[in-house]
Protein backbone atom coordinates (compact mmCIF):
# COMPACT_ATOMS: atom_id res chain seq x y z
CA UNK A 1 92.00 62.63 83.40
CA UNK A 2 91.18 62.90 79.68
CA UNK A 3 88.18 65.40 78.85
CA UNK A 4 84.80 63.85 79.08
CA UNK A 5 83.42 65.71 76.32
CA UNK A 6 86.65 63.85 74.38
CA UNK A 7 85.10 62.04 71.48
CA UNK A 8 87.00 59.13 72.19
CA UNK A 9 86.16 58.94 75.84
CA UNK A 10 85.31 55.36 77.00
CA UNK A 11 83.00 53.85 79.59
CA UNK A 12 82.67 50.27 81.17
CA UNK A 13 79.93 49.14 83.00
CA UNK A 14 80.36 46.34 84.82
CA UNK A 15 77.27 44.12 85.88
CA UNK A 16 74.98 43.52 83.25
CA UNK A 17 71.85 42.87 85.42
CA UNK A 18 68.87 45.20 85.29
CA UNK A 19 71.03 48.24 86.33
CA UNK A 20 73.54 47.58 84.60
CA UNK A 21 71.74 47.34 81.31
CA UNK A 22 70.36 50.85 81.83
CA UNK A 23 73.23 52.33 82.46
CA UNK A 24 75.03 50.82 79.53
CA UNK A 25 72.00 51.91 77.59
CA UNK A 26 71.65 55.53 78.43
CA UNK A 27 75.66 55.60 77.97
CA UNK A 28 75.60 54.53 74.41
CA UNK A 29 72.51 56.48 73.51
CA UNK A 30 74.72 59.24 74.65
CA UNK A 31 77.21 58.88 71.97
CA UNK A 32 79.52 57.07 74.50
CA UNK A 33 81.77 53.90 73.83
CA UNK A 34 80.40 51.46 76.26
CA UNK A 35 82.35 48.31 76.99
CA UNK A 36 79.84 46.10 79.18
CA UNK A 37 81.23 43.26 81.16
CA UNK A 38 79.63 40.73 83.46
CA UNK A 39 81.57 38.11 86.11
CA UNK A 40 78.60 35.48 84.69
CA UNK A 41 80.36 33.74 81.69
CA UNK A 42 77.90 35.19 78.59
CA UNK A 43 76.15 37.21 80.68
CA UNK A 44 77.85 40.88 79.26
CA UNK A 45 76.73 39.23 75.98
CA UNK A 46 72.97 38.61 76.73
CA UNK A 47 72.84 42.05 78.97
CA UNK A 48 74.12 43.47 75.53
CA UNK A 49 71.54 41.84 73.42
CA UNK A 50 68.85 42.57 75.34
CA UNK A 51 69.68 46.13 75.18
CA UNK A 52 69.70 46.08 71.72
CA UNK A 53 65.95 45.04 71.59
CA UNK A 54 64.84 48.13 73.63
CA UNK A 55 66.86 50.05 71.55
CA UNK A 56 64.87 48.58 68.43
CA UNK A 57 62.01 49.13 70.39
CA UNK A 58 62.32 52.86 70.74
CA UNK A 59 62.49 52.88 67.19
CA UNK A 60 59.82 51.05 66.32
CA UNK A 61 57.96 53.57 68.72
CA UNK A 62 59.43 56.38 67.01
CA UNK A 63 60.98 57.96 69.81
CA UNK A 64 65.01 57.54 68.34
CA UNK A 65 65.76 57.47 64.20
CA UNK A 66 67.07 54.30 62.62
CA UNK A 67 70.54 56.28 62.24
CA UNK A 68 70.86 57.19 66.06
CA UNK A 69 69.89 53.08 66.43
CA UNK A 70 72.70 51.82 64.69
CA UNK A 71 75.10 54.22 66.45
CA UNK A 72 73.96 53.21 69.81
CA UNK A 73 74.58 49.52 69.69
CA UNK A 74 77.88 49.87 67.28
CA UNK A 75 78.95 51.88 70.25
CA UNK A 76 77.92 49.22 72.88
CA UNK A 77 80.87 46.40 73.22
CA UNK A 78 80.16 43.25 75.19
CA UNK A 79 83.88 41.78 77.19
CA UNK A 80 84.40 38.39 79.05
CA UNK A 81 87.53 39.76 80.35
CA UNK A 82 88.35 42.08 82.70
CA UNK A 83 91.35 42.85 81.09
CA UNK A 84 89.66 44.36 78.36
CA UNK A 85 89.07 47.53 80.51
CA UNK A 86 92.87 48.83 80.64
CA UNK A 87 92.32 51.48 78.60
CA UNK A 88 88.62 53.07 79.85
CA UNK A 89 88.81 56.24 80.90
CA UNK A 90 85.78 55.64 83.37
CA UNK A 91 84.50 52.46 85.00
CA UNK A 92 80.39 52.36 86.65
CA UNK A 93 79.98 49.26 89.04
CA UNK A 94 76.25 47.65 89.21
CA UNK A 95 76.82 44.54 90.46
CA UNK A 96 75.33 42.51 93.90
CA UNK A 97 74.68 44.83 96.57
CA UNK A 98 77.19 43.60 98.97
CA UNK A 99 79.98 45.60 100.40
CA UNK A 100 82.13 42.22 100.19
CA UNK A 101 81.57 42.11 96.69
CA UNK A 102 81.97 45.54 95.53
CA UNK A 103 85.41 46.39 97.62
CA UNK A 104 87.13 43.16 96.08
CA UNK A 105 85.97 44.38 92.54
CA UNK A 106 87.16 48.05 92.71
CA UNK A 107 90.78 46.39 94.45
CA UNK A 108 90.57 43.92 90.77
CA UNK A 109 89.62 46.93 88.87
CA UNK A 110 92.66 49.32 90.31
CA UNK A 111 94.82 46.24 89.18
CA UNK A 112 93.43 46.70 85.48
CA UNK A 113 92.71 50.32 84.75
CA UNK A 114 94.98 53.53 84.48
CA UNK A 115 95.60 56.06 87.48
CA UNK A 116 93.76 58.32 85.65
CA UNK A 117 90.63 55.83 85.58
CA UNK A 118 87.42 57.41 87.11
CA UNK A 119 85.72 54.25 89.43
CA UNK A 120 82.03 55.11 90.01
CA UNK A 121 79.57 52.61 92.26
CA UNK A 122 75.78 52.64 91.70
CA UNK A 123 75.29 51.47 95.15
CA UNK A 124 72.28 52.66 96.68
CA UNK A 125 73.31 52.07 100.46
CA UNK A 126 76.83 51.12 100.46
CA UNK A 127 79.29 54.46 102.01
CA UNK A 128 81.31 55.65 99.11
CA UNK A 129 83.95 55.85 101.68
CA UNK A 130 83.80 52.27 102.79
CA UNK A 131 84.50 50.91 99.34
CA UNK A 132 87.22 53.64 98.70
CA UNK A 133 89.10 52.52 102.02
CA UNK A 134 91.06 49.64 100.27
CA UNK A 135 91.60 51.23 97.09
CA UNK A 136 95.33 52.59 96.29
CA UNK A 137 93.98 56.14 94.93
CA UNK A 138 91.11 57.12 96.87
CA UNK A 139 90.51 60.29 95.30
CA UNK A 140 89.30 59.14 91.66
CA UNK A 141 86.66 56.56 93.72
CA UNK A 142 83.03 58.31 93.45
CA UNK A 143 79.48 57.12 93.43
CA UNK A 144 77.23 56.95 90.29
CA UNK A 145 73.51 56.21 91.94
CA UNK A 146 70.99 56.00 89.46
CA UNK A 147 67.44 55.30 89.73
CA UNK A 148 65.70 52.36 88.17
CA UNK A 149 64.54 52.11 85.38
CA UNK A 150 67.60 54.02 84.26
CA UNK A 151 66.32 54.98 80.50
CA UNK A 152 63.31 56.61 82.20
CA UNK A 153 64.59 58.00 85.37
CA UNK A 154 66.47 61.36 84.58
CA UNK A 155 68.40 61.53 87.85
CA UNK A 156 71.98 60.84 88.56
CA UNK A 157 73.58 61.22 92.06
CA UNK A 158 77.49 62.10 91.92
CA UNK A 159 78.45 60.52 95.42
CA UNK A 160 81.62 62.89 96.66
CA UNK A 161 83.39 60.29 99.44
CA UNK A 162 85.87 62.13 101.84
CA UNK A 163 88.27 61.77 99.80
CA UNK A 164 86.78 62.16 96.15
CA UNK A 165 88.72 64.99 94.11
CA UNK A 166 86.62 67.81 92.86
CA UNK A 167 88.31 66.85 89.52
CA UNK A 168 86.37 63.67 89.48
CA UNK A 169 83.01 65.06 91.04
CA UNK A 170 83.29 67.35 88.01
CA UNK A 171 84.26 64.46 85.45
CA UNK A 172 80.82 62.87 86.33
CA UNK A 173 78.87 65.45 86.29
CA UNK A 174 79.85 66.18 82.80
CA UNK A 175 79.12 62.19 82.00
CA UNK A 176 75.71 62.03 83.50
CA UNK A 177 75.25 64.71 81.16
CA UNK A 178 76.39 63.09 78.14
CA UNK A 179 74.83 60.24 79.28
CA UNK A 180 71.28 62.73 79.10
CA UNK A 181 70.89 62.29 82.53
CA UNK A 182 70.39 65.05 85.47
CA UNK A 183 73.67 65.02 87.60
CA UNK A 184 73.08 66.17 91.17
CA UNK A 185 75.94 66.47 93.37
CA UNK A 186 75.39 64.79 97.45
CA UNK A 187 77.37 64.28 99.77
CA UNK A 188 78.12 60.48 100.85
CA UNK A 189 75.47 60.02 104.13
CA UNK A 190 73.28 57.17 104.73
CA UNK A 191 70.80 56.82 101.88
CA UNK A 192 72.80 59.97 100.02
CA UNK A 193 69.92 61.99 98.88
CA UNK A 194 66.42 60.71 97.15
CA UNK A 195 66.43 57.93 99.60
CA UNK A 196 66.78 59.59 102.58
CA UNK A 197 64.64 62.42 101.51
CA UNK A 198 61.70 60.02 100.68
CA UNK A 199 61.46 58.61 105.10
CA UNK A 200 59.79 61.34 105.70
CA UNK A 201 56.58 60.76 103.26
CA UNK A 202 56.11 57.41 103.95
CA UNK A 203 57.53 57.72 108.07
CA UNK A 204 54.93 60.29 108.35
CA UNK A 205 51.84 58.22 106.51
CA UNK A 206 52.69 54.98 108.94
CA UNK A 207 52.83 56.92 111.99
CA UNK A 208 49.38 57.96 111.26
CA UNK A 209 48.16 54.33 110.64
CA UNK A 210 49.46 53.32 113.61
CA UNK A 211 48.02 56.27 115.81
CA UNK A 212 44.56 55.03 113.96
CA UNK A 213 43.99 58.96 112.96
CA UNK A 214 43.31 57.70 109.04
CA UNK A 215 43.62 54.68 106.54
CA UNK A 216 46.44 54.05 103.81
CA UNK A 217 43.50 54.64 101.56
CA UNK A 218 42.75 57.95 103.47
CA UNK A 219 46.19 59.27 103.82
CA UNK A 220 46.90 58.31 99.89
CA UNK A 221 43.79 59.77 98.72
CA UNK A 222 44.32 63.24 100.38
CA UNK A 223 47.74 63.22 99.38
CA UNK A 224 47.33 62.38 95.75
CA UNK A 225 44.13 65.27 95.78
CA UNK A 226 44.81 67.88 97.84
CA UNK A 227 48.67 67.76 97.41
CA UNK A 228 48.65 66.37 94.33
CA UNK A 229 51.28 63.81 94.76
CA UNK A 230 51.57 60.68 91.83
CA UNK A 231 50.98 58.21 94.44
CA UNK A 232 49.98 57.95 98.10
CA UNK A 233 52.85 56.84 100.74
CA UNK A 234 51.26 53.35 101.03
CA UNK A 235 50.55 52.67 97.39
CA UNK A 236 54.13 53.66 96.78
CA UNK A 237 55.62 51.26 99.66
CA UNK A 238 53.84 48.68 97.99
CA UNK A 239 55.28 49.38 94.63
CA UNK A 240 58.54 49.27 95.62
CA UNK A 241 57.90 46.80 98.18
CA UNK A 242 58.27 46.37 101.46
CA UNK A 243 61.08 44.34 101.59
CA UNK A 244 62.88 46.83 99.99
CA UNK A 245 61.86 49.72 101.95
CA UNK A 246 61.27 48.39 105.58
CA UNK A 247 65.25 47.33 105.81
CA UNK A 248 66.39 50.67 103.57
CA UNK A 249 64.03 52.74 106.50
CA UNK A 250 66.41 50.88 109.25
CA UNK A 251 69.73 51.32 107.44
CA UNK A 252 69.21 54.84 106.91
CA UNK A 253 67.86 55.37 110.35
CA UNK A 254 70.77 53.64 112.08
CA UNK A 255 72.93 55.52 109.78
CA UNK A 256 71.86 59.00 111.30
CA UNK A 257 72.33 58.16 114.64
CA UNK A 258 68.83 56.88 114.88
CA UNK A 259 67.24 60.65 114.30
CA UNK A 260 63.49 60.17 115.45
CA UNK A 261 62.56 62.54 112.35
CA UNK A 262 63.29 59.30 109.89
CA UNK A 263 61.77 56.66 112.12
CA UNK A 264 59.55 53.89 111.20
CA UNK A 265 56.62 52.57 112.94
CA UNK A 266 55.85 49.28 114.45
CA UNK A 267 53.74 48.43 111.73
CA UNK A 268 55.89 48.81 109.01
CA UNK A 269 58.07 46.11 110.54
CA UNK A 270 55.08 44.29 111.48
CA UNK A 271 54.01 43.80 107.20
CA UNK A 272 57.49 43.19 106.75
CA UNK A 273 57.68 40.26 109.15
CA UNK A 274 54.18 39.05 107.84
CA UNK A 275 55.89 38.62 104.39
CA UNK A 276 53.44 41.04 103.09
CA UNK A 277 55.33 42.73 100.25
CA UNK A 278 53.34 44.75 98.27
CA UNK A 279 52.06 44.37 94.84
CA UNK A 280 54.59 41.44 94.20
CA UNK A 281 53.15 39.19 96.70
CA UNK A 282 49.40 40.08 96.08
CA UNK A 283 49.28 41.68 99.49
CA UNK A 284 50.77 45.05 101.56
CA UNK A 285 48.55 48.01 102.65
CA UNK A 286 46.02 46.59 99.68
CA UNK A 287 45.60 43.45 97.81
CA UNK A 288 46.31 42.50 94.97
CA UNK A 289 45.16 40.60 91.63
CA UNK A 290 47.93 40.98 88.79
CA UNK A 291 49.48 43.92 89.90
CA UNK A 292 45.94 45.87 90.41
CA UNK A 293 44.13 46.89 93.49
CA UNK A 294 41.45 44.13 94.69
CA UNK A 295 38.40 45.95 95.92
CA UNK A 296 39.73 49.49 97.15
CA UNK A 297 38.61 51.15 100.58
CA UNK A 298 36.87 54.06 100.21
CA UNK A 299 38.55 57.01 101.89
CA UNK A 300 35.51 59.04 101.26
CA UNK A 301 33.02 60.12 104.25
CA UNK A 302 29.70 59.23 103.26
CA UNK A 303 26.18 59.40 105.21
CA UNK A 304 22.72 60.30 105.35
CA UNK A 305 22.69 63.35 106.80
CA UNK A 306 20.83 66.24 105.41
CA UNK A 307 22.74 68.88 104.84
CA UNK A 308 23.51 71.86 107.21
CA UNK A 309 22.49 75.26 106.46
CA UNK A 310 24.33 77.81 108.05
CA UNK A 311 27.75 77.36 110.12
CA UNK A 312 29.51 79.17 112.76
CA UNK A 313 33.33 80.14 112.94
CA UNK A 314 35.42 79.58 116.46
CA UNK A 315 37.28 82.36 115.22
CA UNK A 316 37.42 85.42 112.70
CA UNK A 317 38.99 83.54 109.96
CA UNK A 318 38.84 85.38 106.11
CA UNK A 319 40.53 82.10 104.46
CA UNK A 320 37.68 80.08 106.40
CA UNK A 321 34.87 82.83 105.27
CA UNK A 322 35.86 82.70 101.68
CA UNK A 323 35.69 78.92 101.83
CA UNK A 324 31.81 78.94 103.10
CA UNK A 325 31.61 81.49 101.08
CA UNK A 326 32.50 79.09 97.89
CA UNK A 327 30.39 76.07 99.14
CA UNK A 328 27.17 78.34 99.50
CA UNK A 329 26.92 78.26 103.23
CA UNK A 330 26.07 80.95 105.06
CA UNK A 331 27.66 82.12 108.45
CA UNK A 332 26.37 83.59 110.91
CA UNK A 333 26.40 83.30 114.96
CA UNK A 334 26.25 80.15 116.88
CA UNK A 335 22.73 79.03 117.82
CA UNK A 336 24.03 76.96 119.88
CA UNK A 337 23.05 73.83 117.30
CA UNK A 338 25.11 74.25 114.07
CA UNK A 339 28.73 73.27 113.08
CA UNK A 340 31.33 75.70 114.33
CA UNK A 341 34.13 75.40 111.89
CA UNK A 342 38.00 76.11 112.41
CA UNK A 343 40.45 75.80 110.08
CA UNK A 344 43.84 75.21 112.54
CA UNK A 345 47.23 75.08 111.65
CA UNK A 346 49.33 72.80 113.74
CA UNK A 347 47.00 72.51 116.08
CA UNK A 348 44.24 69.07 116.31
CA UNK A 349 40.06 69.96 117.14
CA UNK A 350 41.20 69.48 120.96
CA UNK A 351 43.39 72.53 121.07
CA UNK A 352 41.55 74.17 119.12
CA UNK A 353 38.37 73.87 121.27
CA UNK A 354 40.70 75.06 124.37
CA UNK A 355 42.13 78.04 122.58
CA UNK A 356 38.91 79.66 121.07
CA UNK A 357 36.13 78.15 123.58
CA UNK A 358 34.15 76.49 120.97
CA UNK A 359 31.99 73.79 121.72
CA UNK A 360 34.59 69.94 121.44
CA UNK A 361 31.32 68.23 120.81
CA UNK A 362 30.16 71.24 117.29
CA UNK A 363 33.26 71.78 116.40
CA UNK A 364 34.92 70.76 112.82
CA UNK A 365 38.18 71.68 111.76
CA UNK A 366 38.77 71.89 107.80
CA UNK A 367 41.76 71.88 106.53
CA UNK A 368 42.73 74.37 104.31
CA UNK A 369 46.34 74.68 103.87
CA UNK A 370 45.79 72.66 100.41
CA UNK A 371 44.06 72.09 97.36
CA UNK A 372 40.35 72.00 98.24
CA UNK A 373 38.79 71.64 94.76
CA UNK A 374 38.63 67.75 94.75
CA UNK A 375 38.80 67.13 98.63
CA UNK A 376 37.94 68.50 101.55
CA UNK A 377 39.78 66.63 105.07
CA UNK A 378 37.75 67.30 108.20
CA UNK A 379 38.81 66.21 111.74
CA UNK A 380 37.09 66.17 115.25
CA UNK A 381 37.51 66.11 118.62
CA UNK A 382 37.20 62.70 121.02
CA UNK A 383 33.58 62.71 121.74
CA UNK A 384 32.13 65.20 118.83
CA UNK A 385 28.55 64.94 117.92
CA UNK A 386 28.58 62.35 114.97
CA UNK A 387 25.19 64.26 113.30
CA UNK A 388 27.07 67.56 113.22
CA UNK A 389 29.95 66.52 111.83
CA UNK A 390 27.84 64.39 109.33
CA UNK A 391 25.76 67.83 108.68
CA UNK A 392 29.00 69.75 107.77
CA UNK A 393 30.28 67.23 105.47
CA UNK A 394 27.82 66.97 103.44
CA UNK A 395 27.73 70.32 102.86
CA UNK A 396 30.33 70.13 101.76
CA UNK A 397 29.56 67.09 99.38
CA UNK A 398 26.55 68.32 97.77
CA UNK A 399 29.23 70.77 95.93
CA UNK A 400 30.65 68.17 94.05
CA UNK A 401 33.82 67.36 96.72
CA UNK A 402 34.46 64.41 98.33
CA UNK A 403 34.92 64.53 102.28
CA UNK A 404 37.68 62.56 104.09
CA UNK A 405 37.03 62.61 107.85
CA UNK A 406 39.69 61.46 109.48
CA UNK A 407 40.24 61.44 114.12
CA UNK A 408 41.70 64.12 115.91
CA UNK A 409 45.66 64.76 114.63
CA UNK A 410 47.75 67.76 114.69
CA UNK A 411 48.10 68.98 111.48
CA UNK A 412 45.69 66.90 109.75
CA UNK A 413 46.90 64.88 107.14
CA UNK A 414 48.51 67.05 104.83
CA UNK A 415 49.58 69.83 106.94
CA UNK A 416 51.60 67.22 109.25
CA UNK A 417 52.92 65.49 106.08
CA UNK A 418 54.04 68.33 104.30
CA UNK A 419 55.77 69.59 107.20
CA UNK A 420 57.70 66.72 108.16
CA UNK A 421 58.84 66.36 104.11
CA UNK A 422 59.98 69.93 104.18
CA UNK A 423 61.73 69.70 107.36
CA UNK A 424 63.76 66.88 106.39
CA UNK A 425 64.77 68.70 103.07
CA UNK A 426 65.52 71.49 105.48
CA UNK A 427 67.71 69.15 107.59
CA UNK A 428 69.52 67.74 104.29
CA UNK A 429 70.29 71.69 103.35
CA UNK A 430 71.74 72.00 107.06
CA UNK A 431 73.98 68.97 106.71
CA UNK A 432 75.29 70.10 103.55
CA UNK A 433 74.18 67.11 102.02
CA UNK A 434 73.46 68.74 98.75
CA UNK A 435 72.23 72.48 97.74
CA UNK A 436 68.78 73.52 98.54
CA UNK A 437 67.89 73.87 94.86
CA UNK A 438 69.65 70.21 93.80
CA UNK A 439 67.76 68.42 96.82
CA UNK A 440 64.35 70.27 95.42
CA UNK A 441 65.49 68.77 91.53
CA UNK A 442 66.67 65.37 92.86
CA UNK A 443 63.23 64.91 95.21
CA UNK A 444 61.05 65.75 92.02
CA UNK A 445 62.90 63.57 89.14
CA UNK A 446 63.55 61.12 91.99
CA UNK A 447 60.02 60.19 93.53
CA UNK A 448 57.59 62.34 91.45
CA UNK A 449 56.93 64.94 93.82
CA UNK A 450 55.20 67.67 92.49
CA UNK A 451 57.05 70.35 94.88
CA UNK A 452 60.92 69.82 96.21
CA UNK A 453 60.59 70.03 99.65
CA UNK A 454 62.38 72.78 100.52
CA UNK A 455 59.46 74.81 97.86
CA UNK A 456 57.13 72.66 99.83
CA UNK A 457 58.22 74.86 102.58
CA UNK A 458 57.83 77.86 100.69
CA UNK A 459 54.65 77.01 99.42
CA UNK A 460 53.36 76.44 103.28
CA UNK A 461 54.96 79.50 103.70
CA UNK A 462 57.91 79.32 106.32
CA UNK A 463 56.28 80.59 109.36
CA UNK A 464 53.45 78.73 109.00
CA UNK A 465 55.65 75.31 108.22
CA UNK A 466 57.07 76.59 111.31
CA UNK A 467 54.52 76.87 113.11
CA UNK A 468 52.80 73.19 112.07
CA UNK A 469 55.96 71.68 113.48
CA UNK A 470 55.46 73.73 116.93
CA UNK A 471 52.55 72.84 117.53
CA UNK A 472 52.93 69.07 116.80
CA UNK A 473 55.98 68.93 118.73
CA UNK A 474 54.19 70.85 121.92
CA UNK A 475 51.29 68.47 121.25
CA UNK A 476 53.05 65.47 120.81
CA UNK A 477 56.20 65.68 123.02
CA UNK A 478 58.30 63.79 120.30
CA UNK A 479 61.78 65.43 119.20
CA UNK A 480 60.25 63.78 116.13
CA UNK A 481 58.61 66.84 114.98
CA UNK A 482 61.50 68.96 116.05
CA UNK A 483 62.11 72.05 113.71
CA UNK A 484 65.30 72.29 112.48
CA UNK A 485 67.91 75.26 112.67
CA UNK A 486 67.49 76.05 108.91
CA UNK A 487 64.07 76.56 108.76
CA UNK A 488 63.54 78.02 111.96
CA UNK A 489 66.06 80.70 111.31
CA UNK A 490 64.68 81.64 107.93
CA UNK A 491 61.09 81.63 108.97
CA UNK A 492 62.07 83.90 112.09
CA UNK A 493 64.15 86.40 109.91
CA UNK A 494 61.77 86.43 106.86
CA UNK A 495 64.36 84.89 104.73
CA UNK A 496 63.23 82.78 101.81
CA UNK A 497 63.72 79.31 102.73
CA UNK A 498 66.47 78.85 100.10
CA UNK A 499 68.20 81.41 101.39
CA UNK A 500 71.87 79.92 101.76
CA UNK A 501 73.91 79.76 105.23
């Protein structure tokens, strides 16, 4: 294989749809000859000028010189013929996501190219392995996944199939580089790595819709405040939309075996069948009206109730002391009329009121595992007092917070969302699927989280991840919230969580 950092090192993409474009883009902006070629007669030719415009764009934005302009598209070569790629020295697939399709181009492509030719899919679901079976030398066949809009989206995902050489896994890592992307290397399971890290947050979010404990607005607006995620779960299914995501959910589920910890819920499926897409069809888990939101729900707890003036704790709590403490509320014994507070972990207000013998229909749980500054999530117990738990919020209001109260759930919102997100990094460490530090990097310039999950983890603190997933599990009964090996061992030992097998 010749040298990627070779001057004269040459790259075709072939597809010159939306994908394709990007990657052709990114490749000559990284000083790459790019030979672009398209099964559509013209089509490598209008991919080619369209990608000229953006790159005229960027200038007149000021964000590339006139100089680095001229090189990009003198380096960008638009083919009608297959033929013409004989000499690259890699080839990048983006066309129809179809395994039919893409096995009978790589078998045409071996036909064309060199032995020494690096072939590269940007499948998103397809096995790397599947499309290698066919093809004469297995070992140079990799995947290239990257993430639309390419231009803006930093990540690459270097696919190694079973039979991939570590020569080639190396050759495109050093080409997403020169391409000024972020190369992570996976492993080739179902989904390979950003897509089946991101079940768990938006698994985890339906679950709770369907068990009525909050809203999509709810659930999004705690997660966006308090954990101070881009987007909520349900905002972010309707991006994408759910035609997209429902069927991705299944393939990847089906492709581990049908592991309850990436299930979907019945209502997923449900919006799917309604034809309820998301943003582009004007309706999902919101409407609607030219891409933006049509009258919002509120996810904020709002009522009439005078304030309460003094709480009691279930238990000695410092975390929960220094939180009254903040708000202005003083604490002091139960009178037998005022809010006892808890602030569980794992555990839902029922528990709670059977471990410390505080009063179901008095008691509210605050979760405090998270940011607290913008919003506060309180939860309660089947048959709670309504007026106290209306007392205690706005308490808590009258300090400038918003309140979201949301029904009795293990592990709250955030708590049980967090955990299941860092679990399933956990699981992807245990599988070998990638390292712990390139799933973190890959989940962050993948999906915008603000924390990989396996530093979610650390930022929970691994016993107490740990323990969230215990206690929903013992609550629940579901192998759902099963912990796994990885983190279990390093919470028990005191390890870090990154700590390698």
């Amino acid at each position: 294989m010749k040298p990627v950092s070779a001057a004269d090192y040459t790259v075709a993409v072939v597809g010159a749809g939306a994908m394709g474009q990007g990657i052709a883009q990114v490749s000559v902006q990284g000083g790459l000859k790019t030979l672009l070629f398209d099964a559509r007669p013209g089509g490598a030719a209008e991919g080619a000028a369209q990608i000229g415009k953006r790159i005229d764009r960027l200038v007149e934005k000021g964000r590339i010189g006139d100089d680095d302009a001229s090189s990009a598209k003198a380096n960008l070569i638009p083919v009608d013929d297959m033929s013409a790629l004989a000499d690259c020295d890699a080839v990048v697939e983006a066309v129809f996501e179809n395994y039919d399709v893409k096995a009978e181009l790589f078998k045409n492509l071996e036909a064309v190219v060199s032995k020494d030719c690096i072939l590269a899919s940007n499948t998103s679901s397809i096995p790397i392995s599947s499309i290698a079976r066919n093809c004469e030398n297995r070992d140079r066949v990799a995947g290239m996944h990257f993430f639309n809009p390419v231009p803006l989206m930093k990540l690459v995902e270097v696919i190694r199939a079973s039979e991939t050489s570590d020569e080639t896994v190396a050759a495109l890592t050093e080409l997403g580089k020169r391409m000024t992307r972020v190369p992570v290397s996976v492993a080739d399971m179902p989904g390979f790595l950003v897509n089946m890290g991101g079940r768990a947050y938006s698994s985890e979010g339906l679950r709770m819709v369907h068990e009525a404990v909050a809203t999509p607005a709810q659930i999004d607006a705690i997660m966006r405040d308090c954990r101070h995620f881009r987007m909520g779960p349900f905002e972010l299914m309707d991006l994408t939309g759910i035609d997209i995501n429902f069927p991705a959910s299944t393939i990847i589920y089906n492709g581990y075996m049908q592991d309850p910890r990436i299930k979907t819920a019945p209502n997923h499926e449900a919006m799917y069948n309604s034809g309820q897409f998301g943003r582009k069809t004007g309706s999902g888990w919101f409407k609607y009206d030219g891409g933006k939101v049509v009258d919002p729900p509120s996810p904020d707890h709002v009522s009439d109730a005078a304030a309460a003036s003094r709480m009691a704790l279930a238990e000695p709590d410092e975390t929960l002391e220094a939180f009254c403490k903040e708000i202005g509320l003083p604490v002091g014994d139960d009178d037998g009329s005022c809010p006892i507070l808890a602030a569980p972990f794992g555990d839902d207000a029922t528990h709670t009121a059977m471990r410390t013998g505080a009063d179901f229909k008095r008691l509210v749980c605050v979760d405090l595992s998270c940011d607290t500054s913008k919003r506060v999530t309180i939860m309660t117990a089947p048959g709670a007092d309504s007026s106290v738990r209306d007392a205690a919020a706005a308490a808590i209001t009258a300090t400038g917070r918003a309140v979201t109260a949301i029904k009795d759930s293990p592990g709250f919102v955030a708590q049980r969302m967090s955990a299941m997100i860092a679990n399933l990094g956990c699981y992807m460490a245990e599988v070998a699927l990638a390292t712990p530090d390139d799933i973190d990097l890959a989940m962050k310039l993948g999906l915008n989280y603000p924390l990989g999950p396996l530093e979610l983890a650390a930022d929970l603190e691994p016993r107490r991840c740990l323990q969230i997933l215990d206690r929903l599990h013992a609550i629940t009964g579901e192998d759902r919230y099963r912990p796994t090996m990885w983190l279990k061992r390093r919470a028990l030992l005191g390890l870090p969580v990154h700590t390698p097998s």
